[in-house]
N, C-alpha and C. Protein backbone atom coordinates (compact mmCIF):
# COMPACT_ATOMS: atom_id res chain seq x y z
N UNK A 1 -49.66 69.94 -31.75
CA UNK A 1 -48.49 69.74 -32.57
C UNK A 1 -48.05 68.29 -32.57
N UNK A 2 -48.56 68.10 -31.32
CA UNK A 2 -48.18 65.92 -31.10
C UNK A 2 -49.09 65.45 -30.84
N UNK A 3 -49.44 64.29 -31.33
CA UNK A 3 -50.91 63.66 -30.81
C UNK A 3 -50.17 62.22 -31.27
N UNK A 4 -50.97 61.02 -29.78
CA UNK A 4 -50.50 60.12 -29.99
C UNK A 4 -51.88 59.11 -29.64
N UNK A 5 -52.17 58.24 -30.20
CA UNK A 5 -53.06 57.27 -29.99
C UNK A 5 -52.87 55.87 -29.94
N UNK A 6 -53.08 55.45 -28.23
CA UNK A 6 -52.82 53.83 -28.13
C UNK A 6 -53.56 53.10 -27.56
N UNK A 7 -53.80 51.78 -28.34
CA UNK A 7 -55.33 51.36 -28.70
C UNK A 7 -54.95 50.32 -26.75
N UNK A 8 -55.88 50.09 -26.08
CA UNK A 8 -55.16 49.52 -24.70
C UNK A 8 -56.59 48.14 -25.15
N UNK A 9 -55.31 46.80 -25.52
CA UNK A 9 -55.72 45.74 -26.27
C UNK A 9 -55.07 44.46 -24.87
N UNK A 10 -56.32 43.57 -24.84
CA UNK A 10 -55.97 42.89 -24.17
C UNK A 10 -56.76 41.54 -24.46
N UNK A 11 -55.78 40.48 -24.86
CA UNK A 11 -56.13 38.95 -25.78
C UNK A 11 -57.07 39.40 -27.52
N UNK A 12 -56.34 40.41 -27.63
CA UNK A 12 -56.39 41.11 -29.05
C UNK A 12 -58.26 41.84 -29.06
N UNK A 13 -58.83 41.98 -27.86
CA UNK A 13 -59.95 42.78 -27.33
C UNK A 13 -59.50 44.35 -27.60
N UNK A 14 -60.02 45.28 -27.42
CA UNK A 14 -59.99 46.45 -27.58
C UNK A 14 -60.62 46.76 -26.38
N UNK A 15 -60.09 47.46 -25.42
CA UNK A 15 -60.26 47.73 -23.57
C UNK A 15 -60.65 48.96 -23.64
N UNK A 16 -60.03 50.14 -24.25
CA UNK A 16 -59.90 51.65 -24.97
C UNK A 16 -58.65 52.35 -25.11
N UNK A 17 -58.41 53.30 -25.18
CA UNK A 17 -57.43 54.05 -26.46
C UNK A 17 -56.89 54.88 -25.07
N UNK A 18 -55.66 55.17 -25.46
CA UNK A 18 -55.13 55.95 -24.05
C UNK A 18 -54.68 57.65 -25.77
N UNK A 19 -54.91 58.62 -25.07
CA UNK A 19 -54.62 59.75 -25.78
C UNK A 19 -53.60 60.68 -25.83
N UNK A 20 -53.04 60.92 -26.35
CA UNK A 20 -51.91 62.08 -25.71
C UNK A 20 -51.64 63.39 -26.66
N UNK A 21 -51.55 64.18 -26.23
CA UNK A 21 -51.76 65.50 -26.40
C UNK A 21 -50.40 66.71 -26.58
N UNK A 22 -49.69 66.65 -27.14
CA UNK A 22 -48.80 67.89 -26.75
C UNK A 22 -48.60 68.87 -27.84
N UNK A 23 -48.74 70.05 -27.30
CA UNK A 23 -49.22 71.19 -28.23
C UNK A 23 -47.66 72.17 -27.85
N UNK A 24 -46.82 71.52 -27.14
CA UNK A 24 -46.06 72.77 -26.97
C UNK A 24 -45.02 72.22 -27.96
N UNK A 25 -44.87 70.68 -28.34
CA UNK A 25 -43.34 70.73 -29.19
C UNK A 25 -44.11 69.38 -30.49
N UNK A 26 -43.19 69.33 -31.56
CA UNK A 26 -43.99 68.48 -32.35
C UNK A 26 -42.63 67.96 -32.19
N UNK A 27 -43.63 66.18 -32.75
CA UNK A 27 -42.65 64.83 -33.13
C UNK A 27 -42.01 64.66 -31.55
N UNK A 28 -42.91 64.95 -30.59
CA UNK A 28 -42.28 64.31 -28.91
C UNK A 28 -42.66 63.05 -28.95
N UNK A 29 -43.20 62.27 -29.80
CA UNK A 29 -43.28 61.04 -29.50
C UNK A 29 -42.78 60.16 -30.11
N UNK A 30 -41.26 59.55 -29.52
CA UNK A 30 -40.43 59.19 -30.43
C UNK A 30 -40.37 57.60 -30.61
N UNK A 31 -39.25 56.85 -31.24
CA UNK A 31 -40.17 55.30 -31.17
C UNK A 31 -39.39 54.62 -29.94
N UNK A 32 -38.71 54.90 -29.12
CA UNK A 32 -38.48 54.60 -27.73
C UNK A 32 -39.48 54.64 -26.51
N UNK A 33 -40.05 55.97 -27.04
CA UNK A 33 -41.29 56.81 -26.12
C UNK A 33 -42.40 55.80 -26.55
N UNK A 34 -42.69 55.62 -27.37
CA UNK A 34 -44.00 55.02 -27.92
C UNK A 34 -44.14 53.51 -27.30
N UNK A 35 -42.86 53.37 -27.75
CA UNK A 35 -42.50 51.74 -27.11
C UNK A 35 -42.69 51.96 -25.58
N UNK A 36 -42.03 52.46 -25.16
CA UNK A 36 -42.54 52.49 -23.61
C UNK A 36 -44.05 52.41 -23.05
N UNK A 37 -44.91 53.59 -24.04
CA UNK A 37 -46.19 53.87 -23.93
C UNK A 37 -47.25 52.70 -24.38
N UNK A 38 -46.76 51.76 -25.04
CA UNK A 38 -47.42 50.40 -25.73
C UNK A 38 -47.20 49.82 -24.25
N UNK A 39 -46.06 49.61 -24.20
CA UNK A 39 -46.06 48.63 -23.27
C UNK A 39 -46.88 49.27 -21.52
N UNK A 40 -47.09 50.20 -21.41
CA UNK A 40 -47.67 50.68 -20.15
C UNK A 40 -49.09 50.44 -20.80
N UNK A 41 -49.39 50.80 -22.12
CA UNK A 41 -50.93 50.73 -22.54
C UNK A 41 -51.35 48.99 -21.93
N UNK A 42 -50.23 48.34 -22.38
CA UNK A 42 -50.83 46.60 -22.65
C UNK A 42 -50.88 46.37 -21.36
N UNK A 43 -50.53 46.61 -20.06
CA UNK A 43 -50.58 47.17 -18.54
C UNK A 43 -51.87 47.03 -18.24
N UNK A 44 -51.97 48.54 -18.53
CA UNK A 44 -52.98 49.57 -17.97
C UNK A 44 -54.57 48.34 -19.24
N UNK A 45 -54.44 47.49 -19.92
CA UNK A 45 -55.60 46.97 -20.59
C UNK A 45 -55.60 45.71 -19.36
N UNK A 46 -54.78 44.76 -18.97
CA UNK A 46 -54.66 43.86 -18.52
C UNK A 46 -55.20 44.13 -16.77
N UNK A 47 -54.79 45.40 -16.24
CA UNK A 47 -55.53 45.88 -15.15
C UNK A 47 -57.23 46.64 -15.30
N UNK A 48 -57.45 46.65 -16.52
CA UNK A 48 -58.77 47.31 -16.38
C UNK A 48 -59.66 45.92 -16.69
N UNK A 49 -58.92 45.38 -17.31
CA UNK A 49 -59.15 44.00 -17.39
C UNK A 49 -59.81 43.31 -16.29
N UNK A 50 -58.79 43.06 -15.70
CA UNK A 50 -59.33 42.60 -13.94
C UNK A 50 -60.21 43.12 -13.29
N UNK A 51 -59.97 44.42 -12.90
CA UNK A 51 -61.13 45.00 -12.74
C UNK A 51 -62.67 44.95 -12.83
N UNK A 52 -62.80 44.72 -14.42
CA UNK A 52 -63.59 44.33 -14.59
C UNK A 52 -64.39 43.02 -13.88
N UNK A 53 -63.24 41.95 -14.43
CA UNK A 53 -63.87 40.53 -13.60
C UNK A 53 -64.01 40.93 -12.51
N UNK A 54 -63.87 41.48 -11.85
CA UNK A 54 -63.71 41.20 -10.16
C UNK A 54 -64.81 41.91 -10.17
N UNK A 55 -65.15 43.55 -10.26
CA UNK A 55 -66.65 43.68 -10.00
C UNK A 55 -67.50 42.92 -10.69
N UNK A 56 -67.65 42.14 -11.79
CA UNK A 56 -68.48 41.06 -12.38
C UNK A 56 -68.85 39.94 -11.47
N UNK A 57 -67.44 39.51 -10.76
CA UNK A 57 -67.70 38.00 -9.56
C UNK A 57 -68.46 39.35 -8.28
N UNK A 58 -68.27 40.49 -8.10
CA UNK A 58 -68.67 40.75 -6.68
C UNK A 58 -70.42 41.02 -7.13
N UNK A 59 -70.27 41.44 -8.24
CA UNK A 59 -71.75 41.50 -8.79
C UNK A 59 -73.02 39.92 -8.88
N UNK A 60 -71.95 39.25 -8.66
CA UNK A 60 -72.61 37.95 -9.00
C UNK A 60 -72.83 37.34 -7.83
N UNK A 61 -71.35 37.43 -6.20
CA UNK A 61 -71.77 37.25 -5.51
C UNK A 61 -72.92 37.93 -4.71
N UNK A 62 -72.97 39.44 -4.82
CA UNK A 62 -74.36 40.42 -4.18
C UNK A 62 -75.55 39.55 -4.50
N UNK A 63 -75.51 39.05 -5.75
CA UNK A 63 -76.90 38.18 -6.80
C UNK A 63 -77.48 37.21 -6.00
N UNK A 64 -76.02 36.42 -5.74
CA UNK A 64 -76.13 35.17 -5.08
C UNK A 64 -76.93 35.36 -3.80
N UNK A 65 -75.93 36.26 -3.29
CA UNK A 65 -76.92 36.35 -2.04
C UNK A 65 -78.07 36.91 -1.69
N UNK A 66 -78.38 37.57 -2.06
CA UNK A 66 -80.26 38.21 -2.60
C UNK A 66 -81.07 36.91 -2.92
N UNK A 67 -80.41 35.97 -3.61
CA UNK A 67 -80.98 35.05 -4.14
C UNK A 67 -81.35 34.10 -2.54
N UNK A 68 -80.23 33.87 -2.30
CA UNK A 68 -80.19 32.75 -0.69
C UNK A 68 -81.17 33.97 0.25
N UNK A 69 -80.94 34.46 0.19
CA UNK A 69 -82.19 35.23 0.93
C UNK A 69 -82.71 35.63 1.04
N UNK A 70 -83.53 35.47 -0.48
CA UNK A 70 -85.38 35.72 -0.64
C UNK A 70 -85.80 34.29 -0.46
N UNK A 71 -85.40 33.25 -0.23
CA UNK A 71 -86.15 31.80 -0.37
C UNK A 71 -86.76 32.06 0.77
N UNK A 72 -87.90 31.51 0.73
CA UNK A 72 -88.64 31.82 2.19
C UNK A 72 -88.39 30.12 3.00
N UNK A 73 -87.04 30.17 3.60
CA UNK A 73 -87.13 29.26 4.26
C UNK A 73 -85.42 29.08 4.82
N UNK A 74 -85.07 28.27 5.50
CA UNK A 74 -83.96 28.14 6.54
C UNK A 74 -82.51 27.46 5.05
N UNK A 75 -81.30 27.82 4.49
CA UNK A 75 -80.70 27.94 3.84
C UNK A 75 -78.94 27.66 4.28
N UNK A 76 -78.35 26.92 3.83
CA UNK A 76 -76.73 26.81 4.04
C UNK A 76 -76.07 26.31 2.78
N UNK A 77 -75.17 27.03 2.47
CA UNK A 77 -74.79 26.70 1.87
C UNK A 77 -72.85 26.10 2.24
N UNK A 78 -72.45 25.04 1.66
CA UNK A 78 -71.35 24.35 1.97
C UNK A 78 -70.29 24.02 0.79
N UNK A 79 -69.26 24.05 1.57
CA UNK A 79 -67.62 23.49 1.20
C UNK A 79 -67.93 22.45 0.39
N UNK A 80 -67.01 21.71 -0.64
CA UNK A 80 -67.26 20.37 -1.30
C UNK A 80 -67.00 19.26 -0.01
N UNK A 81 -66.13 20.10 1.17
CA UNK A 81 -65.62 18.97 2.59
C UNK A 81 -66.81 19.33 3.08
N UNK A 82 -67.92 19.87 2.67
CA UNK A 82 -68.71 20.22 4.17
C UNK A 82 -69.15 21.44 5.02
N UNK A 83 -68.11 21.79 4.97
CA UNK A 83 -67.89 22.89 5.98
C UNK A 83 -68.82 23.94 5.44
N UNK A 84 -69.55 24.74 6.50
CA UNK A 84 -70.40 26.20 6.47
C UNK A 84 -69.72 27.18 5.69
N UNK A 85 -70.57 27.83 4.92
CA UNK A 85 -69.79 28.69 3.69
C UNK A 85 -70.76 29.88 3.65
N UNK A 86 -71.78 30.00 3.99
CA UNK A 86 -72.96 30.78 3.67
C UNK A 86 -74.13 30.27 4.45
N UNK A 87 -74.74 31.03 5.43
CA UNK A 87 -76.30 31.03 5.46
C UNK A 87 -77.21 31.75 5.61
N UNK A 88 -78.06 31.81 5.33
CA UNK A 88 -79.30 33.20 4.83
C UNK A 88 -79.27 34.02 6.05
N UNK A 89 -80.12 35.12 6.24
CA UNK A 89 -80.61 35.40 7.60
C UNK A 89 -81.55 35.05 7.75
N UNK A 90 -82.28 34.49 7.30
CA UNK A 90 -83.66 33.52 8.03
C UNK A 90 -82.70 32.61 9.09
N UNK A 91 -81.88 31.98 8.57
CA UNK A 91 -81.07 30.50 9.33
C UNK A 91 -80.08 31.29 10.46
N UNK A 92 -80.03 32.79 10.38
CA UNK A 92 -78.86 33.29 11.83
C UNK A 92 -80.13 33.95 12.60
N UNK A 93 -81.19 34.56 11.69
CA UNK A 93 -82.47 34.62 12.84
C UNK A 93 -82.98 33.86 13.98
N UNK A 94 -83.23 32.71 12.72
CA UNK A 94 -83.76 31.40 14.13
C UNK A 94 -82.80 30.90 14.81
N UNK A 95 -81.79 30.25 14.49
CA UNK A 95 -80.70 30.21 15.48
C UNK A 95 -79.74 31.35 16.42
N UNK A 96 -79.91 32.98 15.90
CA UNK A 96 -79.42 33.89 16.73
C UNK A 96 -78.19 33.43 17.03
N UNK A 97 -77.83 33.02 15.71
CA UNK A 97 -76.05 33.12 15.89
C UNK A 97 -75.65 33.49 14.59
N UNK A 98 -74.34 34.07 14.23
CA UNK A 98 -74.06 34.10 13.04
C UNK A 98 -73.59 32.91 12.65
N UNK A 99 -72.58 33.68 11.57
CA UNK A 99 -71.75 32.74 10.49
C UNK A 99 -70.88 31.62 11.11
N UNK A 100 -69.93 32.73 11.99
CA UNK A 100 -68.79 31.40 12.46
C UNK A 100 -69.50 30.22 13.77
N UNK A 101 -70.64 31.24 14.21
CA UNK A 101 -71.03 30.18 15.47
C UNK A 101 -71.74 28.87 14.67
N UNK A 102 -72.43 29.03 13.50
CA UNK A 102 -72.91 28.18 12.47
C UNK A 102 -72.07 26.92 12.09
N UNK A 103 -70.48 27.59 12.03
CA UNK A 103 -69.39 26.60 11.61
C UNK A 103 -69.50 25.54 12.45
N UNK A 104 -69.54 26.13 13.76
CA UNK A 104 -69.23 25.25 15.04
C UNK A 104 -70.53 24.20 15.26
N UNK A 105 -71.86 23.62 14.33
CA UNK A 105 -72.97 22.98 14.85
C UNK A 105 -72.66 22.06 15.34
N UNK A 106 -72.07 21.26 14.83
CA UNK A 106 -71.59 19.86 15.47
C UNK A 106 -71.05 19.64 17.18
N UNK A 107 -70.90 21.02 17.70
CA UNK A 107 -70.00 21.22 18.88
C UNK A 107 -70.61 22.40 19.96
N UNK A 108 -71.81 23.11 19.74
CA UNK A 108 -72.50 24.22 20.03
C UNK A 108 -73.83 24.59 20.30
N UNK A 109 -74.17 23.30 20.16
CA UNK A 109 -75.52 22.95 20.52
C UNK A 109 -76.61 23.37 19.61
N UNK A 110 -76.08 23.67 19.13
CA UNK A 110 -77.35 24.02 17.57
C UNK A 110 -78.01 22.74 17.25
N UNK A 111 -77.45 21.46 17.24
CA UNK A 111 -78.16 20.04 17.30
C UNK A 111 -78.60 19.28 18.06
N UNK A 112 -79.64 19.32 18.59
CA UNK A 112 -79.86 18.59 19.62
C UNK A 112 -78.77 17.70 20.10
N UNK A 113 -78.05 17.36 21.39
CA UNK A 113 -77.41 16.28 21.83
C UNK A 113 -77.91 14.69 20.98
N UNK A 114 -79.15 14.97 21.80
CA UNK A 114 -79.69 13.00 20.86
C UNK A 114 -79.50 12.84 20.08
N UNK A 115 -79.75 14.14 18.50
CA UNK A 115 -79.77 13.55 17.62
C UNK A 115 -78.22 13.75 16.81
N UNK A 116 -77.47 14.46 17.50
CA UNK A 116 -75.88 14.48 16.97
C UNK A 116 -75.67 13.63 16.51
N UNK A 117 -75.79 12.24 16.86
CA UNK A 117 -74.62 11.26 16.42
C UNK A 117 -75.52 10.48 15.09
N UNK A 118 -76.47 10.74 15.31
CA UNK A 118 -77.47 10.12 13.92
C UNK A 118 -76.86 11.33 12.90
N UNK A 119 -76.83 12.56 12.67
CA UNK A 119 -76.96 13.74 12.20
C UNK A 119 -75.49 13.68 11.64
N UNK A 120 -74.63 13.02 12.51
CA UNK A 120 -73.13 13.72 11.69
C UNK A 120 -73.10 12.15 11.10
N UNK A 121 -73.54 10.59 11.28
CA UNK A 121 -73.29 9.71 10.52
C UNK A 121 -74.09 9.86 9.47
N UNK A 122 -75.32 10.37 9.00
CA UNK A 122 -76.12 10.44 7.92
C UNK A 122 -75.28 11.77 6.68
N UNK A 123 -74.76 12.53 7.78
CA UNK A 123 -74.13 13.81 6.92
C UNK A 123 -72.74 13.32 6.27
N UNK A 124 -71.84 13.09 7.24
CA UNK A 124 -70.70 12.37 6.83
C UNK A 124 -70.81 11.36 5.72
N UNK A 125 -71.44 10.53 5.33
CA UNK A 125 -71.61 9.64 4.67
C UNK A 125 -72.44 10.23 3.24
N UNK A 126 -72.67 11.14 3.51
CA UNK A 126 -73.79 12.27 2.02
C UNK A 126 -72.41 12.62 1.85
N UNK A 127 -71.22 13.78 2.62
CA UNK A 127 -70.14 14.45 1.88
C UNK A 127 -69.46 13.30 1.40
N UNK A 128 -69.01 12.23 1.74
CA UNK A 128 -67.92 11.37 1.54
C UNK A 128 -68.01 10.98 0.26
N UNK A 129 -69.57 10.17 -0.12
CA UNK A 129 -70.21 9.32 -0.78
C UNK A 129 -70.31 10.83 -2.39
N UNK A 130 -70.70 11.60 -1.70
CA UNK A 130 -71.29 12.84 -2.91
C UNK A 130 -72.71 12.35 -2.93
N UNK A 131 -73.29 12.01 -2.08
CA UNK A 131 -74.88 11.20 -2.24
C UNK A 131 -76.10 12.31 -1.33
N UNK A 132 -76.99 12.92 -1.73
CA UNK A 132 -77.59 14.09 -1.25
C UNK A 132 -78.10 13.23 0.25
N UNK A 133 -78.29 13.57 1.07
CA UNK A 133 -78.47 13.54 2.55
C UNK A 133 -79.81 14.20 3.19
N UNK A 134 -80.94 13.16 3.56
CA UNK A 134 -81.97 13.67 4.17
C UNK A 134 -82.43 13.27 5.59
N UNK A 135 -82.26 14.43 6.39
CA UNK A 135 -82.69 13.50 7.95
C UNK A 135 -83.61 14.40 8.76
N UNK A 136 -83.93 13.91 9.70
CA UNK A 136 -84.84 14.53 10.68
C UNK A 136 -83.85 14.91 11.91
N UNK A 137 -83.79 16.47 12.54
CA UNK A 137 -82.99 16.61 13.53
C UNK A 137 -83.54 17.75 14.49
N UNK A 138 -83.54 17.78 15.20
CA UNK A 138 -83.93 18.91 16.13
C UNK A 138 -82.86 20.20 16.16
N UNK A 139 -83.11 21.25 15.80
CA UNK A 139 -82.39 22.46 15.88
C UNK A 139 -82.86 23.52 16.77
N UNK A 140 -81.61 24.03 17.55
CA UNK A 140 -82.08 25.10 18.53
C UNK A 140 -82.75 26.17 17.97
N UNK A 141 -83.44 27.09 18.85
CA UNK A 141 -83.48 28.15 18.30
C UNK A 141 -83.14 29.32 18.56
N UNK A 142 -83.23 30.57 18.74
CA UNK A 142 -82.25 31.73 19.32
C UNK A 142 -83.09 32.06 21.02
N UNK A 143 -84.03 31.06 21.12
CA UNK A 143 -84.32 31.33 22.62
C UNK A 143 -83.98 29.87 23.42
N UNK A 144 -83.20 29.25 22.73
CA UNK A 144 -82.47 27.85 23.43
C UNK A 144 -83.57 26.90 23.16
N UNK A 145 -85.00 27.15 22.29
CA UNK A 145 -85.95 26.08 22.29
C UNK A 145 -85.78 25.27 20.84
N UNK A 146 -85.44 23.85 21.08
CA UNK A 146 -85.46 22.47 19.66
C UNK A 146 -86.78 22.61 19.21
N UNK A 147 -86.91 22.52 18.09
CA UNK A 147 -87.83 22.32 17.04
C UNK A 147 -87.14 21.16 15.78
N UNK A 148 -87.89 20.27 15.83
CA UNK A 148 -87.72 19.53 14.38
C UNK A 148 -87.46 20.14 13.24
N UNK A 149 -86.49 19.09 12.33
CA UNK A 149 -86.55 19.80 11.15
C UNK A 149 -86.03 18.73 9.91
N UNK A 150 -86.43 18.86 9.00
CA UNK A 150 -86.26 17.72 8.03
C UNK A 150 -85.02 18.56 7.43
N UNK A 151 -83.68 17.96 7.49
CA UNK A 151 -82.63 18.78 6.68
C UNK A 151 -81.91 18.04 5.56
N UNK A 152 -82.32 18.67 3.96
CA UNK A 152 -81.74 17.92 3.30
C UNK A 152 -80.80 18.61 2.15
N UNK A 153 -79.64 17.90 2.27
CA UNK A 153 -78.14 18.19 1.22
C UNK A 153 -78.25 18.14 -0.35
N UNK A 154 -78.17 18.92 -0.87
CA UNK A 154 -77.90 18.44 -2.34
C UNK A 154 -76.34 18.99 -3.18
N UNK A 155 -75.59 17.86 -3.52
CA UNK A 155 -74.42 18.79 -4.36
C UNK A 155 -74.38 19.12 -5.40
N UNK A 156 -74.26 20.41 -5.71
CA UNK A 156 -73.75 21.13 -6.75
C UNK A 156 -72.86 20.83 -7.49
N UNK A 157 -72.61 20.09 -8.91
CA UNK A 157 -71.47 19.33 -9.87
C UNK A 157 -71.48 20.32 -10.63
N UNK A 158 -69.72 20.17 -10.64
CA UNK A 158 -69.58 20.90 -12.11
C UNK A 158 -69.37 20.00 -13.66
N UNK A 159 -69.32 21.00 -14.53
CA UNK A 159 -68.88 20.03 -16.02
C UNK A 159 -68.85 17.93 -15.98
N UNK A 160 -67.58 18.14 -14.91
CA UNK A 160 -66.66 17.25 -15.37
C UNK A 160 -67.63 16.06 -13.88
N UNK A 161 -68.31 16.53 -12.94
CA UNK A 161 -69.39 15.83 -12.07
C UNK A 161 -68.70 15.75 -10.51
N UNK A 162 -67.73 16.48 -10.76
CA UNK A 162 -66.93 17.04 -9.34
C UNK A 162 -68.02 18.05 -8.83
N UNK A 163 -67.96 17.71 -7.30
CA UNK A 163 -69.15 18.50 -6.03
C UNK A 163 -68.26 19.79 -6.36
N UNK A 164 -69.07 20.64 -6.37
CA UNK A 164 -68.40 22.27 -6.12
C UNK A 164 -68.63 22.93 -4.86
N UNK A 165 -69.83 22.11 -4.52
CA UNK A 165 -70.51 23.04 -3.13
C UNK A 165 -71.49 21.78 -2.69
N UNK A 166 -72.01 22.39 -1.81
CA UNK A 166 -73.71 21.54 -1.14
C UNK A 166 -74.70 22.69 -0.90
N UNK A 167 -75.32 22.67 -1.13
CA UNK A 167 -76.87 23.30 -0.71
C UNK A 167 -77.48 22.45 0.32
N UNK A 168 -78.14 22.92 1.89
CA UNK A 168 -78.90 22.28 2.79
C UNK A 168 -80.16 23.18 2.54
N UNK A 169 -80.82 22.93 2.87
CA UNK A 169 -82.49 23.19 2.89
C UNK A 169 -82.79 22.40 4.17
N UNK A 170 -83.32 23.74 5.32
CA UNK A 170 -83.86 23.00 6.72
C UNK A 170 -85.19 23.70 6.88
N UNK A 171 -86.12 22.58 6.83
CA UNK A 171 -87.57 22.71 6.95
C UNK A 171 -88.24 22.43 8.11
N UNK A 172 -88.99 23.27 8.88
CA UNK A 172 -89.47 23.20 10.27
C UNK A 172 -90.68 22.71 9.94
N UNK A 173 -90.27 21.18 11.08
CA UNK A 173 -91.72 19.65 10.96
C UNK A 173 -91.89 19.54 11.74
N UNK A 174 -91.56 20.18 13.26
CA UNK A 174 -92.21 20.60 14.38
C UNK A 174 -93.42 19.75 14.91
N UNK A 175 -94.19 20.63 13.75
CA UNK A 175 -95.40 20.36 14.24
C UNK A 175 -96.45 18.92 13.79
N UNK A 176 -95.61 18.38 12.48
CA UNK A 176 -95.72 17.31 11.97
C UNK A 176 -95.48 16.15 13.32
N UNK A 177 -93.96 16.42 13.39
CA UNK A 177 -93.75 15.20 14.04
C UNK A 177 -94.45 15.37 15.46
N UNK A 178 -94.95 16.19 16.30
CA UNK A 178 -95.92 16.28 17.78
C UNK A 178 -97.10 15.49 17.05
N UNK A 179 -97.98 15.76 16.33
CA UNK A 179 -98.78 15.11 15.68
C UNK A 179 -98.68 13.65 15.76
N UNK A 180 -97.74 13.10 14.75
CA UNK A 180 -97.02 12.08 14.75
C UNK A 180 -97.01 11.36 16.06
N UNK A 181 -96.14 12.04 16.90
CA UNK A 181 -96.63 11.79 18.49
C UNK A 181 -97.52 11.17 19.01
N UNK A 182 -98.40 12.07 19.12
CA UNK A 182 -99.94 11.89 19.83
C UNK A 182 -100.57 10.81 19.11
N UNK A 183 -100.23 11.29 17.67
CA UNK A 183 -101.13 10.11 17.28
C UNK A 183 -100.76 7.99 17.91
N UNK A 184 -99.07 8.08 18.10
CA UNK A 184 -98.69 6.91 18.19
C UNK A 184 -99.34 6.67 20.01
N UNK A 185 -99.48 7.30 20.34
CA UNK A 185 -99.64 7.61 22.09
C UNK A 185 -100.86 6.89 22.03
């Protein structure tokens, strides 16, 4: 006997139609009622709305990370300051630490002592500068044993050439540099 149809529109998009139904009285939907019901529709579009984005970014971050950890190789990803933001599980394997103990390298022994102070002036000077950063450093591993490793920064710009992030890439040269070694011996 009443039927009401409201289109649930959001930045003049079409989200879908909310329905209403009443069979026990006619003309219940009056233009107070309706008005009310627009305005809960334009609501209920603006929350499905969101919704949407948000499983879209969680869909993109799952992506992301599938992505960082099929590379077959040691992975971090960083802050525009720097700071640890992400690293694969290849990179909490070999080091046998997670995320936050990761934060802490500079202070935790994940860097060799010796080569700390080379390691945070070559790094410091890549975030400051925005200039990608390549060095040689010894990294622990999850049985307390250093291995070499060539670790190098690259930043991520957006549009306008502002850093958004850094990408590290740490490559085990181990066995390069013993070589290297012997050979100078």
């Amino acid at each position: 006997r009443s039927v009401l149809c409201v289109p649930l529109t959001n930045q003049a998009k079409l989200i879908g139609v909310l329905y209403f139904e009443n069979n026990l009285a006619p003309r219940v939907f009056a233009p107070a009622r309706i008005a009310v019901l627009k305005l809960l529709a334009s609501q209920a579009a603006v929350s499905l709305e969101n919704a949407r984005l948000y499983h879209d970014l969680d869909e993109r971050e799952r992506e992301a990370r599938l992505i960082v950890n099929t590379i077959p190789g040691l992975i971090a990803s960083l802050t525009r300051a720097g700071e640890v933001d992400v690293v694969n599980d290849q990179l909490v394997e070999y080091c046998g630490q997670g995320l936050e103990a990761m934060r802490q390298w500079g202070t935790n022994g994940t860097v060799h002592v010796d080569d700390l102070p080379h390691v945070v002036e070559i790094f410091t000077r890549g975030i400051t500068s925005g200039e990608p950063y390549d060095l040689d450093a010894r990294i622990r591993r999850y049985d307390g044993i250093y291995r070499w490793f060539q670790i190098r920064g690259l930043p991520l710009r957006d549009m306008g050439g502002q850093i958004v992030r850094w990408y590290t890439l740490l490559v085990d040269i181990d066995d390069r540099k013993r070589a290297e070694t012997e050979l100078s011996a």
